[in-house]
PDB file of N, CA and C in Angstrom:
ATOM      1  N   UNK A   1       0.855  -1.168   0.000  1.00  0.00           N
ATOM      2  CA  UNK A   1       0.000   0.000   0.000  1.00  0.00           C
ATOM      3  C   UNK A   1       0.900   1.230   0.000  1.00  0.00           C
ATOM      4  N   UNK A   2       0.766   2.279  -0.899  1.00  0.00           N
ATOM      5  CA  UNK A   2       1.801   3.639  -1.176  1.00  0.00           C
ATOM      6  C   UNK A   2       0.779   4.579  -0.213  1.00  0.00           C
ATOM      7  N   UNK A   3       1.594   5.095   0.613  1.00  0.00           N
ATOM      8  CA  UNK A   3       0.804   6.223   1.516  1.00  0.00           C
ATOM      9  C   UNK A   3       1.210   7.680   1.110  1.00  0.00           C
ATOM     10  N   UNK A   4       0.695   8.653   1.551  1.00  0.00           N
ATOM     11  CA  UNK A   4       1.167  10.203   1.054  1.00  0.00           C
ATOM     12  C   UNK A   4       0.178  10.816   2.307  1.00  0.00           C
ATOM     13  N   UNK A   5       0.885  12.297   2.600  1.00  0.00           N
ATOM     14  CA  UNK A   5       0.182  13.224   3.174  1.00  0.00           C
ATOM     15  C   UNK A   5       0.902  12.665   4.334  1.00  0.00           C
ATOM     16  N   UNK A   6       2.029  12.246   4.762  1.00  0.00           N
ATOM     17  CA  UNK A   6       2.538  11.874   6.342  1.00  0.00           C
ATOM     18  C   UNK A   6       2.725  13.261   6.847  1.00  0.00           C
ATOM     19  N   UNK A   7       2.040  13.137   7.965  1.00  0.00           N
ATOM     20  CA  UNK A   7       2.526  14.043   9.236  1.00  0.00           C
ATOM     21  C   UNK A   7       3.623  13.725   9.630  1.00  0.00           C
ATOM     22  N   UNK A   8       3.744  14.365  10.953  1.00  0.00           N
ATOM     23  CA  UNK A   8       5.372  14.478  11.681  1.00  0.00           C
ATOM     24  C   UNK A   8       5.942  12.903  11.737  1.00  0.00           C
ATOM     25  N   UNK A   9       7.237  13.215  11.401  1.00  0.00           N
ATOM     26  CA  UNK A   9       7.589  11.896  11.666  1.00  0.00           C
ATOM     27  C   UNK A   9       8.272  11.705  13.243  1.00  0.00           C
ATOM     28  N   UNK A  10       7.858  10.150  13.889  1.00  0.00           N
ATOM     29  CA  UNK A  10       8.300  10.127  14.625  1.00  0.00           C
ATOM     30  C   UNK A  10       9.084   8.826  15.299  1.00  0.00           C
ATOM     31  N   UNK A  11       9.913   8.829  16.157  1.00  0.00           N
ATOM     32  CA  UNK A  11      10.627   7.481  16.879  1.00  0.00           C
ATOM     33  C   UNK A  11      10.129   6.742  17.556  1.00  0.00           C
ATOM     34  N   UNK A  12      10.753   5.420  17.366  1.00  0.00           N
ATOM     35  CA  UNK A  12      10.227   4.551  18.314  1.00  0.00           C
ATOM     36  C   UNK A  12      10.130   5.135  20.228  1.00  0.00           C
ATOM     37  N   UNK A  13      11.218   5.733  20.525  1.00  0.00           N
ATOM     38  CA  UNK A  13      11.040   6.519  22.007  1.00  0.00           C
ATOM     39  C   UNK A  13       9.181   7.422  22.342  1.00  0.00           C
ATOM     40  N   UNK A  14       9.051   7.885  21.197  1.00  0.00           N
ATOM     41  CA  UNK A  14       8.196   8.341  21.220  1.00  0.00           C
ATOM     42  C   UNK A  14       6.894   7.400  20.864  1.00  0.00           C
ATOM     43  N   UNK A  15       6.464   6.454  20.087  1.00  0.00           N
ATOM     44  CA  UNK A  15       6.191   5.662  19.531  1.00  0.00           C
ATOM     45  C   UNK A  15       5.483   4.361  21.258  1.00  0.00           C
ATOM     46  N   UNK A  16       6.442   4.160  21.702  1.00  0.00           N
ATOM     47  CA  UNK A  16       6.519   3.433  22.945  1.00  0.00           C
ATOM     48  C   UNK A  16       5.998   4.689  24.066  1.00  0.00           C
ATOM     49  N   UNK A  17       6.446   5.719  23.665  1.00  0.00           N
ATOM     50  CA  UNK A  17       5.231   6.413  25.049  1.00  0.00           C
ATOM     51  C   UNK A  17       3.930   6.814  24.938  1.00  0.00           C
ATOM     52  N   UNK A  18       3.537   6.943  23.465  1.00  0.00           N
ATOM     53  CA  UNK A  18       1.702   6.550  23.310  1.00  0.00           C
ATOM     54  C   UNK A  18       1.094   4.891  24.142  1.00  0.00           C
ATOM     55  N   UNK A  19       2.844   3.897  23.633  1.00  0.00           N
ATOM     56  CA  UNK A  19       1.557   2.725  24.031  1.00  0.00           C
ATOM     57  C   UNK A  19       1.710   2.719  25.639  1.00  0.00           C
ATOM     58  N   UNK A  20       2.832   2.966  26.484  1.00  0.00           N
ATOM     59  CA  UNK A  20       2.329   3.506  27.800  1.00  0.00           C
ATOM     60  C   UNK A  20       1.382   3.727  28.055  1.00  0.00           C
ATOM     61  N   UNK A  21       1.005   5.503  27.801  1.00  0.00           N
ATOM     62  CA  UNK A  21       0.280   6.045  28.066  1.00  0.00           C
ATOM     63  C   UNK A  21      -1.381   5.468  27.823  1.00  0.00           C
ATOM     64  N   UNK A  22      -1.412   4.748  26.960  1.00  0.00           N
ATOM     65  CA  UNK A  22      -2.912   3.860  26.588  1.00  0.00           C
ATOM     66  C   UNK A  22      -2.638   2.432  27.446  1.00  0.00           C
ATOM     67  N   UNK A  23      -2.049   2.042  27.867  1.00  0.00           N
ATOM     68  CA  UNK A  23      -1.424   0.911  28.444  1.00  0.00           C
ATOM     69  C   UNK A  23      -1.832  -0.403  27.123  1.00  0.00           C
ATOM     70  N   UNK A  24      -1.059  -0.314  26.039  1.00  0.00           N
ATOM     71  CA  UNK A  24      -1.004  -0.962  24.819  1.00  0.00           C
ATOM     72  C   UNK A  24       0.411  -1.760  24.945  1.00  0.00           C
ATOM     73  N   UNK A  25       0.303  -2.838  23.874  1.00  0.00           N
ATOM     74  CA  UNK A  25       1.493  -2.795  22.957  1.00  0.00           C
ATOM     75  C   UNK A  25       0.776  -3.183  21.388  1.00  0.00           C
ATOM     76  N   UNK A  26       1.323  -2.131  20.609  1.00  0.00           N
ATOM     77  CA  UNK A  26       0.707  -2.712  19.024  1.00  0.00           C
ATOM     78  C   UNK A  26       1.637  -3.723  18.658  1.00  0.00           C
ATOM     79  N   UNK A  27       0.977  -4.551  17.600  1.00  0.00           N
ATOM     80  CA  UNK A  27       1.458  -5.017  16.941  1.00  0.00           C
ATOM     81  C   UNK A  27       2.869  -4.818  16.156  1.00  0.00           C
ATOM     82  N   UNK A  28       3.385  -5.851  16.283  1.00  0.00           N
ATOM     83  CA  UNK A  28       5.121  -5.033  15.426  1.00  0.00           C
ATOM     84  C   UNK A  28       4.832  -4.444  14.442  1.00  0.00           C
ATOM     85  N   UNK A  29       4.139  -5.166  12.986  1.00  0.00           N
ATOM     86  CA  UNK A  29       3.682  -4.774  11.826  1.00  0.00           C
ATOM     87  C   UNK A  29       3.254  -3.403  11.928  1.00  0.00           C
ATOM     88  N   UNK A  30       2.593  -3.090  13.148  1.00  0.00           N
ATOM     89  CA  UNK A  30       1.429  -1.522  13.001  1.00  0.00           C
ATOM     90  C   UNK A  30       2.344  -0.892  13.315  1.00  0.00           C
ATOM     91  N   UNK A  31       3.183  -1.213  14.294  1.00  0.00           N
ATOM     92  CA  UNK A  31       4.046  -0.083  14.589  1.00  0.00           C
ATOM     93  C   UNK A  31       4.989   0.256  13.427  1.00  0.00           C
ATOM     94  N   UNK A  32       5.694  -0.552  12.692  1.00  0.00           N
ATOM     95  CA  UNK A  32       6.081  -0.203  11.439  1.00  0.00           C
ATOM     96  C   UNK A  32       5.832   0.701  11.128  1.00  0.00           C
ATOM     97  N   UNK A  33       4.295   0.168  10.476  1.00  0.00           N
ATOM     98  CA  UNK A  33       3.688   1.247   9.120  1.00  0.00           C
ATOM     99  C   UNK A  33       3.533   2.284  10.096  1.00  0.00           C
ATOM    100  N   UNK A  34       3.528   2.634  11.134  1.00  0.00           N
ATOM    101  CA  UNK A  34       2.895   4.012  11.780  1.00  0.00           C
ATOM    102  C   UNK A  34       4.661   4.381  12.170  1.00  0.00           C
ATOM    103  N   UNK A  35       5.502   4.143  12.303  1.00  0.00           N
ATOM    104  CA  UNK A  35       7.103   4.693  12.141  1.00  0.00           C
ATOM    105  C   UNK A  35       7.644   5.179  10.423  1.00  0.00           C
ATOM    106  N   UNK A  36       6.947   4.485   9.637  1.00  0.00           N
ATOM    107  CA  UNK A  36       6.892   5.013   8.223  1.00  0.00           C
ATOM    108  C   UNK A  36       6.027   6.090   8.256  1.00  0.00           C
ATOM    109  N   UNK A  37       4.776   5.626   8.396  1.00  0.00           N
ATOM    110  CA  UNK A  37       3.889   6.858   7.835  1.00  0.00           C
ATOM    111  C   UNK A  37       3.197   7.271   8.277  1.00  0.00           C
ATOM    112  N   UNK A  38       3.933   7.594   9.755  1.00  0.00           N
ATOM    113  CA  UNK A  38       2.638   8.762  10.807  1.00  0.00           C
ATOM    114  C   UNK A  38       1.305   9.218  10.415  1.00  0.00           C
ATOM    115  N   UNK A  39       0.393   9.213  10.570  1.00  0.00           N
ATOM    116  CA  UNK A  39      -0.858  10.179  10.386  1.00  0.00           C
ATOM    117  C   UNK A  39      -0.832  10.222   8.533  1.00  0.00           C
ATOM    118  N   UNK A  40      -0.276   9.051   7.701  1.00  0.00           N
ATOM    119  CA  UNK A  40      -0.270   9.302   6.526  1.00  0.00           C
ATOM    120  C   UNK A  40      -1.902   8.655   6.138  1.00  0.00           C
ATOM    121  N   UNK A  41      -2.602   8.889   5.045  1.00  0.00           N
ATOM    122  CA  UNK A  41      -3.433   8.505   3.703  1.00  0.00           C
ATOM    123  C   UNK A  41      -3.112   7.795   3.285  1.00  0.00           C
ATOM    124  N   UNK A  42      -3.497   6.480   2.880  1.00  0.00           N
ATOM    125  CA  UNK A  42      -3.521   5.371   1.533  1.00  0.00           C
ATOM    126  C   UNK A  42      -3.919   6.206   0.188  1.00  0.00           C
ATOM    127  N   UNK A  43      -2.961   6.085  -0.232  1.00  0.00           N
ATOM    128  CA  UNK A  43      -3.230   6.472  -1.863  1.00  0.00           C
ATOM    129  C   UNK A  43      -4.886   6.217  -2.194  1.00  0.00           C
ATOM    130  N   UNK A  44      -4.854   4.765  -2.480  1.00  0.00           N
ATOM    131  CA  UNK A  44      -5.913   4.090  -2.703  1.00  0.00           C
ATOM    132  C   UNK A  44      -6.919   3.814  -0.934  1.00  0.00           C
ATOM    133  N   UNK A  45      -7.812   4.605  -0.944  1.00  0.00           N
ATOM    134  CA  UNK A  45      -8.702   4.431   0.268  1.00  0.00           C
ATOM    135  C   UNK A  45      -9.749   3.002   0.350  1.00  0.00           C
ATOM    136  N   UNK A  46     -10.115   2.614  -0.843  1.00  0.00           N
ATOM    137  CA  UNK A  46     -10.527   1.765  -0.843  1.00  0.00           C
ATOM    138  C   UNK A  46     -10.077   0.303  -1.229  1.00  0.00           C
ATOM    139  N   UNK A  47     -10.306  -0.952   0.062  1.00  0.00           N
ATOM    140  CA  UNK A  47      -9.500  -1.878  -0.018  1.00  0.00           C
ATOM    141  C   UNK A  47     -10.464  -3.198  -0.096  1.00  0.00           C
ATOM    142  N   UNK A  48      -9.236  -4.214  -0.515  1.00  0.00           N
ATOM    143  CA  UNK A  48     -10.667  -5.664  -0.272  1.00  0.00           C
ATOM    144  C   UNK A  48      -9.986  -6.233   0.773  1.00  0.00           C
ATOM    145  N   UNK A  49     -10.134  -7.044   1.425  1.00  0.00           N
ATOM    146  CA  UNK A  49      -9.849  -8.279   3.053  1.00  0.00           C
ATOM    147  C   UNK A  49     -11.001  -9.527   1.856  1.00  0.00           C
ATOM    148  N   UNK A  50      -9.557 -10.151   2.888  1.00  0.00           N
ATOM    149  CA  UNK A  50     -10.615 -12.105   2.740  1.00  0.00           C
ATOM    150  C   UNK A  50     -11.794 -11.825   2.815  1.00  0.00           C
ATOM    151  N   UNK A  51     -12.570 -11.014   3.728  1.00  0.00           N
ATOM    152  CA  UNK A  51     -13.791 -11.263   3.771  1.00  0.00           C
ATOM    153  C   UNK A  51     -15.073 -10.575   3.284  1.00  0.00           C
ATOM    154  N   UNK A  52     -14.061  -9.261   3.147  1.00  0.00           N
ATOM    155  CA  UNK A  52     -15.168  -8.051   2.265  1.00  0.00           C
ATOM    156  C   UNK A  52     -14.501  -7.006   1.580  1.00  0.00           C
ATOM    157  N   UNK A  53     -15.087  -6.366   0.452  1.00  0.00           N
ATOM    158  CA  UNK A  53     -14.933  -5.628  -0.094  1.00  0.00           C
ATOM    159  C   UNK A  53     -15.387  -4.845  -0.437  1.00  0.00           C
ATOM    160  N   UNK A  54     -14.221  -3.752  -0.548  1.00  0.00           N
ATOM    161  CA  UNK A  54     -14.250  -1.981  -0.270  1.00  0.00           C
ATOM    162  C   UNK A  54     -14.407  -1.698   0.449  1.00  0.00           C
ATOM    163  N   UNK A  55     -13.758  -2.007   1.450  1.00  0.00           N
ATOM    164  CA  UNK A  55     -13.496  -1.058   2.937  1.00  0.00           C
ATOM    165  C   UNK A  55     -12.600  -0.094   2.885  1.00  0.00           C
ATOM    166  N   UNK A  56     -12.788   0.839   3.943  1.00  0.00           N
ATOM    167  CA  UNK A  56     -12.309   2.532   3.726  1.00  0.00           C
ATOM    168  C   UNK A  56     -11.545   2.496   4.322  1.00  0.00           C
ATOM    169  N   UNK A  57     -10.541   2.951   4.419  1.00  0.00           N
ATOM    170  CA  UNK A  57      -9.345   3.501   5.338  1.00  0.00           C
ATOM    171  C   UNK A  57      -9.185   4.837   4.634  1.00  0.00           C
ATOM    172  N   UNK A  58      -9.177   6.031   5.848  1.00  0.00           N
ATOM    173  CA  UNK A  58      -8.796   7.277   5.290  1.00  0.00           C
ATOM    174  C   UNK A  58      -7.220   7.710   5.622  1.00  0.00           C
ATOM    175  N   UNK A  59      -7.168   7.113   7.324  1.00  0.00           N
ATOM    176  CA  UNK A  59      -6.069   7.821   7.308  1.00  0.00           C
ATOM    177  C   UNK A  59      -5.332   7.322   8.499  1.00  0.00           C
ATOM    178  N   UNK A  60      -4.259   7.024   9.016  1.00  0.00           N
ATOM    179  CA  UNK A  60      -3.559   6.606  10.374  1.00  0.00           C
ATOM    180  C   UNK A  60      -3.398   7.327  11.010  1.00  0.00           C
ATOM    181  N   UNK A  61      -3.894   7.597  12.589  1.00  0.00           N
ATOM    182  CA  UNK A  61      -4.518   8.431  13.711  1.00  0.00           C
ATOM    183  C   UNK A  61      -2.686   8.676  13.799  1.00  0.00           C
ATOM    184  N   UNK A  62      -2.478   9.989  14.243  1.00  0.00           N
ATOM    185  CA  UNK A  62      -1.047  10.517  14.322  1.00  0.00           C
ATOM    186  C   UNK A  62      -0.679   9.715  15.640  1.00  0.00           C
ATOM    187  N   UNK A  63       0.590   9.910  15.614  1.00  0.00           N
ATOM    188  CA  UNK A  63       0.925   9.207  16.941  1.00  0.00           C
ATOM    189  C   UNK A  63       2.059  10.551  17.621  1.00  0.00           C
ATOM    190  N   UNK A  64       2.156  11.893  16.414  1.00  0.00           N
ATOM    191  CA  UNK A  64       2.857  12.784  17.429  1.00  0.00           C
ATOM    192  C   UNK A  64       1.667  13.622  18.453  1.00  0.00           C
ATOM    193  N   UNK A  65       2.499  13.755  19.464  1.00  0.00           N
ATOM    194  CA  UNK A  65       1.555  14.821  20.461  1.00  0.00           C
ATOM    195  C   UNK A  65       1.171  16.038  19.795  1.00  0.00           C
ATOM    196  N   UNK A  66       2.132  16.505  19.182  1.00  0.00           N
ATOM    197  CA  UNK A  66       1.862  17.831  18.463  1.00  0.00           C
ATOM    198  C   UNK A  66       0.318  18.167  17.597  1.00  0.00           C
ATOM    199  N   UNK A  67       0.571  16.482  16.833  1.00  0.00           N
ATOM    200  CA  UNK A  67      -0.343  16.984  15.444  1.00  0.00           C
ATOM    201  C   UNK A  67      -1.928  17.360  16.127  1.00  0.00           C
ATOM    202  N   UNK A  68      -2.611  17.935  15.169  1.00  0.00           N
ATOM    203  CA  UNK A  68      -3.796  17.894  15.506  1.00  0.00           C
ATOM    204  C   UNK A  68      -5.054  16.609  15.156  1.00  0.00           C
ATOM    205  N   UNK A  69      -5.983  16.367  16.645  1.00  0.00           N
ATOM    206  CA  UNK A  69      -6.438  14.635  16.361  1.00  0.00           C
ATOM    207  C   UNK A  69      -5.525  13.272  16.393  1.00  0.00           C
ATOM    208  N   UNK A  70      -3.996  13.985  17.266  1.00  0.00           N
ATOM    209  CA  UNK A  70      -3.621  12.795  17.707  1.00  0.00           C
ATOM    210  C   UNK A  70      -4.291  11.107  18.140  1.00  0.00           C
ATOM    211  N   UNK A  71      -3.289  10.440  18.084  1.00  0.00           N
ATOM    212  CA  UNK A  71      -4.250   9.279  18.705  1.00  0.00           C
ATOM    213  C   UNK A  71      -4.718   9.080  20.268  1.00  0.00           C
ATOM    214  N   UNK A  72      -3.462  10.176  20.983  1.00  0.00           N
ATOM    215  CA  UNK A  72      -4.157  10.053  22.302  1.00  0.00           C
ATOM    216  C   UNK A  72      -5.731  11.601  22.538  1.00  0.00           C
ATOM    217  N   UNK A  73      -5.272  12.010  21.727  1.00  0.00           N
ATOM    218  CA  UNK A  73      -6.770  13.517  21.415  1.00  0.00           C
ATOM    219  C   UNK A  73      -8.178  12.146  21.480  1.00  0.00           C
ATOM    220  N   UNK A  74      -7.833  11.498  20.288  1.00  0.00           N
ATOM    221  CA  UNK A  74      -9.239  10.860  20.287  1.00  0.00           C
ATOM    222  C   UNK A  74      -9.582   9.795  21.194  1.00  0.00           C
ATOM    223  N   UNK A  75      -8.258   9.262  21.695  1.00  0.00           N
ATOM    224  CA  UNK A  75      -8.493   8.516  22.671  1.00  0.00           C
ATOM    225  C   UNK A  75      -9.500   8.584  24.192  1.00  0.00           C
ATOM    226  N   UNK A  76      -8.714  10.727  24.003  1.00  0.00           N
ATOM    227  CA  UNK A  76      -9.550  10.814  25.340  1.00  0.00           C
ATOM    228  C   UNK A  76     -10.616  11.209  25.068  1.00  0.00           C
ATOM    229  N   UNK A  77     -11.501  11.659  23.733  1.00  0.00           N
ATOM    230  CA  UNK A  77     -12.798  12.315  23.213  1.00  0.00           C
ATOM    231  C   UNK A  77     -13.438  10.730  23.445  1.00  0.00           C
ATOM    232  N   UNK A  78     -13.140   9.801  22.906  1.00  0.00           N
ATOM    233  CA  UNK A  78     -13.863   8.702  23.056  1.00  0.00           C
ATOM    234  C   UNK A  78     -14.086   7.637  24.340  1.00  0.00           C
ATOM    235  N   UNK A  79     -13.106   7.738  25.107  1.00  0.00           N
ATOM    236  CA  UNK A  79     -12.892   6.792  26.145  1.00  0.00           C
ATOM    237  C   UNK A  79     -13.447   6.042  27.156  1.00  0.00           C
ATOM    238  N   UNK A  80     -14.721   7.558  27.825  1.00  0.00           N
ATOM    239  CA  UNK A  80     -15.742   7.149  28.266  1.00  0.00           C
ATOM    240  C   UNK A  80     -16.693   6.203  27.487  1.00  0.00           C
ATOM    241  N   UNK A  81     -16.697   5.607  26.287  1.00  0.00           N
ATOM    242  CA  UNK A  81     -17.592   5.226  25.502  1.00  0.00           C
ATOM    243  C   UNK A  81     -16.881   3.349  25.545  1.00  0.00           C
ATOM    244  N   UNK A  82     -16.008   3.059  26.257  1.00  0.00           N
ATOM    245  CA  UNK A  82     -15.816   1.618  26.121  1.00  0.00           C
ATOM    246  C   UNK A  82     -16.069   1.369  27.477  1.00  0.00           C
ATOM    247  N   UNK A  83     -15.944  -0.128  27.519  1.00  0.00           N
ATOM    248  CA  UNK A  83     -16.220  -0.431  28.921  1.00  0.00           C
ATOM    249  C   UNK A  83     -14.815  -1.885  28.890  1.00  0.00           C
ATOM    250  N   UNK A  84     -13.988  -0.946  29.622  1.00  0.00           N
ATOM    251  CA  UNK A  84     -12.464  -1.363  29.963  1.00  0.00           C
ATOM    252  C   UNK A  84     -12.435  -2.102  31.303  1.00  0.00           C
ATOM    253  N   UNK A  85     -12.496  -3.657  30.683  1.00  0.00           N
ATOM    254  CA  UNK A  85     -13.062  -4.676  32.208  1.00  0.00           C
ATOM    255  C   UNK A  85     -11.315  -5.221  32.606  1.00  0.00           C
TER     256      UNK A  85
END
């Protein structure tokens, strides 16, 4: 998948203190593509999976503090809305 439109780029140091702070660990693979292409766009937005097709992906939630709609921004707009057993 060719991405464009990356935001800030950032390090694994930094990278490892989002999943702290969410008390995560991603996936190696995700963390990759999100050390490549911060807060980047898929060229192509629309994708197929084994199981369905044309699903959307717009865009990878930033992982710098800076950007605007970080991943911890939406984390905390949404948070109250799971139920974290």
């Amino acid at each position: 998948m060719k991405w464009i439109l990356l935001k800030t780029k950032i390090n694994e140091k930094e990278f490892e203190a989002i999943e702290n702070s969410l008390d995560v660990e991603f996936p190696l693979d995700f963390k990759n593509i999100v050390l490549e292409n911060n807060g980047a766009s898929p060229e192509r937005m629309l994708f197929d999976t084994q199981n369905t097709k044309e699903r959307v992906a717009e865009y990878l939630l930033s992982f710098s503090k800076t950007d605007k709609d970080n991943i911890i921004d939406v984390y905390n707009y949404v948070k109250d809305r799971f139920d974290r057993k």
